[in-house]
Each structure stands twice: as structure tokens, then as C-alpha cells.
PDB file of N, CA and C in Angstrom:
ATOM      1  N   UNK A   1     -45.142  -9.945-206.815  1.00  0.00           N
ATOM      2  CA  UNK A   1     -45.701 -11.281-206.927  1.00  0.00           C
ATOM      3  C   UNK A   1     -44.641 -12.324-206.602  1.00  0.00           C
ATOM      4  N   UNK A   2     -45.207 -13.130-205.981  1.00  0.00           N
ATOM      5  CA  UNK A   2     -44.038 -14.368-205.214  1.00  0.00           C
ATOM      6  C   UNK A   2     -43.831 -15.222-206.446  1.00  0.00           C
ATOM      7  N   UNK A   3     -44.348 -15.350-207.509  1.00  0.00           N
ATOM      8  CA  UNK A   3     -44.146 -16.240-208.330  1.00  0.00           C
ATOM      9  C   UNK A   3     -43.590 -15.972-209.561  1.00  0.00           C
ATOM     10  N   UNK A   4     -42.814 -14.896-209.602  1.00  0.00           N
ATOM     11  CA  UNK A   4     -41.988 -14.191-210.303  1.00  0.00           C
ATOM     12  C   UNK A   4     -40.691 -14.915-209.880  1.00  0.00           C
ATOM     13  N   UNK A   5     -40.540 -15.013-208.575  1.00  0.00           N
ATOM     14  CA  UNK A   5     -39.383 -15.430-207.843  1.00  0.00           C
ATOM     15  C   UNK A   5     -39.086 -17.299-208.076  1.00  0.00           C
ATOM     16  N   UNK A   6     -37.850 -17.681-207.878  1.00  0.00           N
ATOM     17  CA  UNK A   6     -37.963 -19.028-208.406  1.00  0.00           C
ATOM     18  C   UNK A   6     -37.997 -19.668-206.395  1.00  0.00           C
ATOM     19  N   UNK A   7     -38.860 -20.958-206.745  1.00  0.00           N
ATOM     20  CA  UNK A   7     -39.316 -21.475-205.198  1.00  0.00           C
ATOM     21  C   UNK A   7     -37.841 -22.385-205.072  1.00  0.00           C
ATOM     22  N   UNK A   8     -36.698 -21.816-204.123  1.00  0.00           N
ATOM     23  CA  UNK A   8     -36.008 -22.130-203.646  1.00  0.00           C
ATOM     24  C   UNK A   8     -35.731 -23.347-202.110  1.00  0.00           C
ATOM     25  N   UNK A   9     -35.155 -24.553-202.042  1.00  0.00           N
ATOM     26  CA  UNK A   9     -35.255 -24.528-200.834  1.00  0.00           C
ATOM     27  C   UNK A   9     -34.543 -24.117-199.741  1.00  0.00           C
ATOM     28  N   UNK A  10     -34.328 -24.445-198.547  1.00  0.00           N
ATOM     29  CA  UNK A  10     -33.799 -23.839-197.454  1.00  0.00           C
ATOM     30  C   UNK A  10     -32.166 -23.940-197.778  1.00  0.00           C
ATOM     31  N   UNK A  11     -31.706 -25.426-198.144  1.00  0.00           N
ATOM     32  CA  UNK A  11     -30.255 -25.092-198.251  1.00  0.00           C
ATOM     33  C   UNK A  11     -29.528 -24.835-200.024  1.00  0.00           C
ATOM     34  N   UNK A  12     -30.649 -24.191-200.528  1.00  0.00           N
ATOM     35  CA  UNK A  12     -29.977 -24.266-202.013  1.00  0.00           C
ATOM     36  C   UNK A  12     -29.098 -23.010-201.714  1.00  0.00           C
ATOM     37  N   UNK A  13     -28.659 -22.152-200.976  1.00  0.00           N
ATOM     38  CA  UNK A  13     -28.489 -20.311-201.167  1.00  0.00           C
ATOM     39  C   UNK A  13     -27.560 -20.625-200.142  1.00  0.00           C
ATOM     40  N   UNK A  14     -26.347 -20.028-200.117  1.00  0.00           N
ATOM     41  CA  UNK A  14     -25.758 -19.432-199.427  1.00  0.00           C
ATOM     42  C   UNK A  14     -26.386 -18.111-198.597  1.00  0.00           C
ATOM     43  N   UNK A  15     -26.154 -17.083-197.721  1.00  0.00           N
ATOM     44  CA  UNK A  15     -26.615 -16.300-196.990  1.00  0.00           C
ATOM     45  C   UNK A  15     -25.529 -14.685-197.948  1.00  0.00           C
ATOM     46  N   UNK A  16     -26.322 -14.307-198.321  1.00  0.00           N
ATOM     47  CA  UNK A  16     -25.884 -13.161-198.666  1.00  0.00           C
ATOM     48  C   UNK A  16     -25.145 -13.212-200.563  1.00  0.00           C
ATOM     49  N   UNK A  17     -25.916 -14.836-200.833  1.00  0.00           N
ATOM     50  CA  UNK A  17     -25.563 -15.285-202.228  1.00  0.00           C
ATOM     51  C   UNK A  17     -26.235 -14.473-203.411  1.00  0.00           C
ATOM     52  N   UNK A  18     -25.614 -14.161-204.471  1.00  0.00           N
ATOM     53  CA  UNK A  18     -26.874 -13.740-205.789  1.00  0.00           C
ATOM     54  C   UNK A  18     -26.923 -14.479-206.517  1.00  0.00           C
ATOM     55  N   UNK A  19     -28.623 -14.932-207.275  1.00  0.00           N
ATOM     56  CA  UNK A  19     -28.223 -15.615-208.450  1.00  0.00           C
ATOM     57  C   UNK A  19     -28.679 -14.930-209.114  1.00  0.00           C
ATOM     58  N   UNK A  20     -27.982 -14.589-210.307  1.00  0.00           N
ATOM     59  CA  UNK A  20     -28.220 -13.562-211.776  1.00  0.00           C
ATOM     60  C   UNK A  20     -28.473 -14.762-212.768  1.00  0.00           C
ATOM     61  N   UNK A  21     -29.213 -14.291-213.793  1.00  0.00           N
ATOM     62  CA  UNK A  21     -29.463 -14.757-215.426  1.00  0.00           C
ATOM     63  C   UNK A  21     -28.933 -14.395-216.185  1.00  0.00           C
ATOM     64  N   UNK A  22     -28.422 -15.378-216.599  1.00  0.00           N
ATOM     65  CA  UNK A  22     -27.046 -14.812-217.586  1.00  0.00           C
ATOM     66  C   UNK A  22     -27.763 -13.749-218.445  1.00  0.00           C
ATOM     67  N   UNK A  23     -27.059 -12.963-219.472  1.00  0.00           N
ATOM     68  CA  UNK A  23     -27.201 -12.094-220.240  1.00  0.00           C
ATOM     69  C   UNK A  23     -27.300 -10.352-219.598  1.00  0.00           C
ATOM     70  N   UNK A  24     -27.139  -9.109-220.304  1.00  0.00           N
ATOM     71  CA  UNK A  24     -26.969  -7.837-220.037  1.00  0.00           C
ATOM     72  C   UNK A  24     -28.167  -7.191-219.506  1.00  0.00           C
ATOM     73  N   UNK A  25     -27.929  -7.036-218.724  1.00  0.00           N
ATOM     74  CA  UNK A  25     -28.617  -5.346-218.697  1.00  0.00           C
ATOM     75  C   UNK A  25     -28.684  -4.328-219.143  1.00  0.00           C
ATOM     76  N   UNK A  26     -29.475  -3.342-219.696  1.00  0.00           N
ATOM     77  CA  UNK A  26     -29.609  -2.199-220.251  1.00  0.00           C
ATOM     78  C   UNK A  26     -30.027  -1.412-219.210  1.00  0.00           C
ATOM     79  N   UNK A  27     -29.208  -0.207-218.573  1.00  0.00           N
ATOM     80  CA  UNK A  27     -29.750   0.861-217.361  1.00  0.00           C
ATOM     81  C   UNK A  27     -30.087   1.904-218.426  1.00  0.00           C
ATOM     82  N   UNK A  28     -30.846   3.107-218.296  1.00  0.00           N
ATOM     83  CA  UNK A  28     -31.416   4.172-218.754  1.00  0.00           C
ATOM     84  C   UNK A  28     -31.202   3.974-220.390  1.00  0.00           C
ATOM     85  N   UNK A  29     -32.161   2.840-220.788  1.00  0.00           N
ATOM     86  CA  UNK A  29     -31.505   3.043-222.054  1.00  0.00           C
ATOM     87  C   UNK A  29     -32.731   3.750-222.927  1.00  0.00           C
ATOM     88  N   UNK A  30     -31.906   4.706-223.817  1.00  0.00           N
ATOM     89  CA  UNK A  30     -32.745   5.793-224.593  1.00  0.00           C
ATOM     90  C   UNK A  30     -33.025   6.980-223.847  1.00  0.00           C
ATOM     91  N   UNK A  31     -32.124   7.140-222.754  1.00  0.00           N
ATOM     92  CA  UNK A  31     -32.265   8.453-221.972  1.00  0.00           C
ATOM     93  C   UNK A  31     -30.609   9.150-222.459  1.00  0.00           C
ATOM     94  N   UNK A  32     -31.104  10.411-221.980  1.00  0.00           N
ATOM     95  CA  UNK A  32     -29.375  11.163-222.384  1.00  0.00           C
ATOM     96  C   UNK A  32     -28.415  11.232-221.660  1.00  0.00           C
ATOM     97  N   UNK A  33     -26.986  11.085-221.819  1.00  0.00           N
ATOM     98  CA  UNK A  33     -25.820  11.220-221.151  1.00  0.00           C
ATOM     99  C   UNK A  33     -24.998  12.032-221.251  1.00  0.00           C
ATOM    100  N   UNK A  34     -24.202  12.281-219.761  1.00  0.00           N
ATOM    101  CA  UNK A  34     -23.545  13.747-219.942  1.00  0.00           C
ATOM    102  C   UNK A  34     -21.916  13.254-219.467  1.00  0.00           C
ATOM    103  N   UNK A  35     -21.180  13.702-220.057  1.00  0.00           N
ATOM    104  CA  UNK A  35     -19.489  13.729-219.639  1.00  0.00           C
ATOM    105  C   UNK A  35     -18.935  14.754-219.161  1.00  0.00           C
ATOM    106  N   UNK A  36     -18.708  14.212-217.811  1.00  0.00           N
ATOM    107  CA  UNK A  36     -18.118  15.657-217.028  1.00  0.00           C
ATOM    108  C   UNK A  36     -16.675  15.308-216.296  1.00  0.00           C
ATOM    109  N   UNK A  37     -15.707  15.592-216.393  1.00  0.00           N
ATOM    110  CA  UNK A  37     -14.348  15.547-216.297  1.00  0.00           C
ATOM    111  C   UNK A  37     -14.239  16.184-214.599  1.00  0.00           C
ATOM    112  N   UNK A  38     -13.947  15.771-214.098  1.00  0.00           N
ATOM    113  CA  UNK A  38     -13.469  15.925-212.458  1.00  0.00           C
ATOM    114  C   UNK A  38     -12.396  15.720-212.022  1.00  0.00           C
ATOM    115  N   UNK A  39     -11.878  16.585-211.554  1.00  0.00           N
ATOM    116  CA  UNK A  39     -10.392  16.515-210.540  1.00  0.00           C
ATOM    117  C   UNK A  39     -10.351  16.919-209.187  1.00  0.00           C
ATOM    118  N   UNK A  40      -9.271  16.137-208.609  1.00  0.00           N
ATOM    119  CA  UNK A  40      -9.187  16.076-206.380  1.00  0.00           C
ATOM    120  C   UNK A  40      -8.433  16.998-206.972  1.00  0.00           C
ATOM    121  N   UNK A  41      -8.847  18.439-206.354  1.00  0.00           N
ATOM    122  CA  UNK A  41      -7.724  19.693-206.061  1.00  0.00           C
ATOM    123  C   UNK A  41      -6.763  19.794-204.659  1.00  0.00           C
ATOM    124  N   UNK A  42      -7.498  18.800-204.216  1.00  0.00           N
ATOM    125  CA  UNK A  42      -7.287  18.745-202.589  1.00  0.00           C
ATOM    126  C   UNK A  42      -5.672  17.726-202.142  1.00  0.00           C
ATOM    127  N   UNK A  43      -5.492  17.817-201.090  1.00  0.00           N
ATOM    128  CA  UNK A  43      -4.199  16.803-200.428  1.00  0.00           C
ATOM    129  C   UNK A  43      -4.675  15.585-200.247  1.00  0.00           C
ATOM    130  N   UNK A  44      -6.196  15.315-199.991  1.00  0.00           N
ATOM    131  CA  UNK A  44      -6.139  13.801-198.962  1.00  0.00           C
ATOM    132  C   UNK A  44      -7.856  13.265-200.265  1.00  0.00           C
ATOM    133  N   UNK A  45      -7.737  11.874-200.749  1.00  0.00           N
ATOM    134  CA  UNK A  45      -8.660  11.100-201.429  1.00  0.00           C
ATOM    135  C   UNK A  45      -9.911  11.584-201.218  1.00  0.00           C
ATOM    136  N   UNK A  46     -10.653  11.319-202.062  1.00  0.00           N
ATOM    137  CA  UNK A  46     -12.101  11.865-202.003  1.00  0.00           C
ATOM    138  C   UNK A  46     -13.184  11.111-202.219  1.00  0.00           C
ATOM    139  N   UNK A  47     -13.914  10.362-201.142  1.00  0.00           N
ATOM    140  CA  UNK A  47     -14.873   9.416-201.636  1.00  0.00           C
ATOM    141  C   UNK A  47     -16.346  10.047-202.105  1.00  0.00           C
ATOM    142  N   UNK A  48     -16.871   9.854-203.099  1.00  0.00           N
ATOM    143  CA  UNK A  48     -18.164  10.376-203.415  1.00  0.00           C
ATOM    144  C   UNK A  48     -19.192   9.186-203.136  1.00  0.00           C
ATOM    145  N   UNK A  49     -20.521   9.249-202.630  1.00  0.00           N
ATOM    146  CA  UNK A  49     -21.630   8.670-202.338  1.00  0.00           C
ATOM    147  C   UNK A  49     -23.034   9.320-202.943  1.00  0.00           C
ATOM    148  N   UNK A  50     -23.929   8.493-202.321  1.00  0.00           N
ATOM    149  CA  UNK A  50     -25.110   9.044-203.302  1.00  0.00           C
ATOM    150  C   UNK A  50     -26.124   9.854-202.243  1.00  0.00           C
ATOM    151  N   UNK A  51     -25.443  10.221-201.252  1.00  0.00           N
ATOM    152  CA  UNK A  51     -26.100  10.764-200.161  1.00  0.00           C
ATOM    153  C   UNK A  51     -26.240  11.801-200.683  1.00  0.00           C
ATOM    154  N   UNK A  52     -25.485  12.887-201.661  1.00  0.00           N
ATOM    155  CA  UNK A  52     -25.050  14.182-201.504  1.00  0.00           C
ATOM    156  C   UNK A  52     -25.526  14.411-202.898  1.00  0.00           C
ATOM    157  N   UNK A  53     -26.021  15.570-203.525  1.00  0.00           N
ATOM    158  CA  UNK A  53     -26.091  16.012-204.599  1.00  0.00           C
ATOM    159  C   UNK A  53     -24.265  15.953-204.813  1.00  0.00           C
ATOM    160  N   UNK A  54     -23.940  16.137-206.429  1.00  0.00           N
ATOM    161  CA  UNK A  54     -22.422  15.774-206.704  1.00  0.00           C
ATOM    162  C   UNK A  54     -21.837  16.941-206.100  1.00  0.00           C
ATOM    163  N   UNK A  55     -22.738  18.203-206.876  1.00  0.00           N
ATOM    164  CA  UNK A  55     -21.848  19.614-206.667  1.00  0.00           C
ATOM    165  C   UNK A  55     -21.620  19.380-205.196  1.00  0.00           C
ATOM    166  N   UNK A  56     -22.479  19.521-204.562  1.00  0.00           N
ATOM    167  CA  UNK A  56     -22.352  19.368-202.896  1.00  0.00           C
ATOM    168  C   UNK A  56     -21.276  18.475-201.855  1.00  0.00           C
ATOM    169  N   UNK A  57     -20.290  17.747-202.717  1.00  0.00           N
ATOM    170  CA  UNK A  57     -19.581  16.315-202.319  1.00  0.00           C
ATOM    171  C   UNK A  57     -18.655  17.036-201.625  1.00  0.00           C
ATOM    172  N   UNK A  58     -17.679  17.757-201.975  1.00  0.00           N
ATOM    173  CA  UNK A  58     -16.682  18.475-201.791  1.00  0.00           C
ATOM    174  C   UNK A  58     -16.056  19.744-202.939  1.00  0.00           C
ATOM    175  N   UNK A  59     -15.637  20.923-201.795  1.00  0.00           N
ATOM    176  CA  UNK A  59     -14.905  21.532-202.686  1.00  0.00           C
ATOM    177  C   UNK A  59     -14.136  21.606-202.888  1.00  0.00           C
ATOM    178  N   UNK A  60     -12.920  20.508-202.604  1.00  0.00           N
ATOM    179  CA  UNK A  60     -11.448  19.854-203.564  1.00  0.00           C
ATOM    180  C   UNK A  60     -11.598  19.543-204.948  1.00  0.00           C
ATOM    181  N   UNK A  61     -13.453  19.092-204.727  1.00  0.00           N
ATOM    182  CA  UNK A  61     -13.634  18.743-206.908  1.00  0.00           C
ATOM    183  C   UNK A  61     -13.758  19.753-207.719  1.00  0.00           C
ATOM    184  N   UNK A  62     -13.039  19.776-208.180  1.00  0.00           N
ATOM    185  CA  UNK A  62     -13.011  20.458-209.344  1.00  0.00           C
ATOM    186  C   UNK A  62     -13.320  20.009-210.542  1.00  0.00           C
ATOM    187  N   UNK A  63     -14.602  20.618-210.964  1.00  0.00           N
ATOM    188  CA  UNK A  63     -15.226  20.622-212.377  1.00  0.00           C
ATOM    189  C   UNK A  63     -16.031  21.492-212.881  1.00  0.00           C
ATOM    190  N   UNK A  64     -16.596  21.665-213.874  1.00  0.00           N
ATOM    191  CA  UNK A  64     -17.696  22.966-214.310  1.00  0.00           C
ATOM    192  C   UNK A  64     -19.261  22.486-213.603  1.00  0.00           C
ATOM    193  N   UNK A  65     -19.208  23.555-212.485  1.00  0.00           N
ATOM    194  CA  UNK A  65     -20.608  23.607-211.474  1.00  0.00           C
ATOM    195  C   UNK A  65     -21.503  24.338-212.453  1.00  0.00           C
ATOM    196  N   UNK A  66     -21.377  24.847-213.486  1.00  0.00           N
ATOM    197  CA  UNK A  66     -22.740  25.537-214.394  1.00  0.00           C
ATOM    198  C   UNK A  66     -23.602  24.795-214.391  1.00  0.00           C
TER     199      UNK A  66
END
């Protein structure tokens, strides 16, 4: 719905600007969380993305795949 959105005009925004409302966000809240400890076994940095399942990122990481 367009009127959820606040009616802006043409030069109020910068191009690629955000405006947020103050106060927090809550992401998955009341869902469960897991702590998993990871280490680069490898020589050269390791970027992870969300393209890849984790196990699947590389096998320089080292962590428990169970």
C-alpha cells in the first residue's frame, strides 16, 4: 500500500538516501539461536556470502559440520 509510505517530494531525498524511525528492531524474535565457533584453516581471507549454504563456503572453515 502506497500510503504506508510517507508522500515525499522530488527534492526532499538524496539518491540512494535512507530514512529510518528512530527506535530498535527486533529480527527473529522468539525463534532459537545457535553458536558456532569458526576458524580460516587456510593461507589467504575468507569472504562468506549468502549465496552458499555455510557448510558449502569453503573448506579452509573449520567448524563442527554435524
Amino acid at each position: 500500500d502506497r500510503h504506508l509510505f510517507q508522500n515525499l517530494g522530488a527534492t526532499d531525498m538524496i539518491p540512494g538516501q535512507y530514512q529510518i524511525q528512530p527506535g530498535d528492531i527486533e529480527l527473529n524474535a522468539g525463534r532459537r539461536t545457535h553458536s558456532l565457533t569458526v576458524a580460516n584453516s587456510g593461507d589467504r581471507p575468507i569472504q562468506v556470502g549468502s549465496h552458499f549454504h555455510f557448510f558449502e563456503t569453503n573448506d579452509a572453515l573449520t567448524f563442527d559440520r554435524a
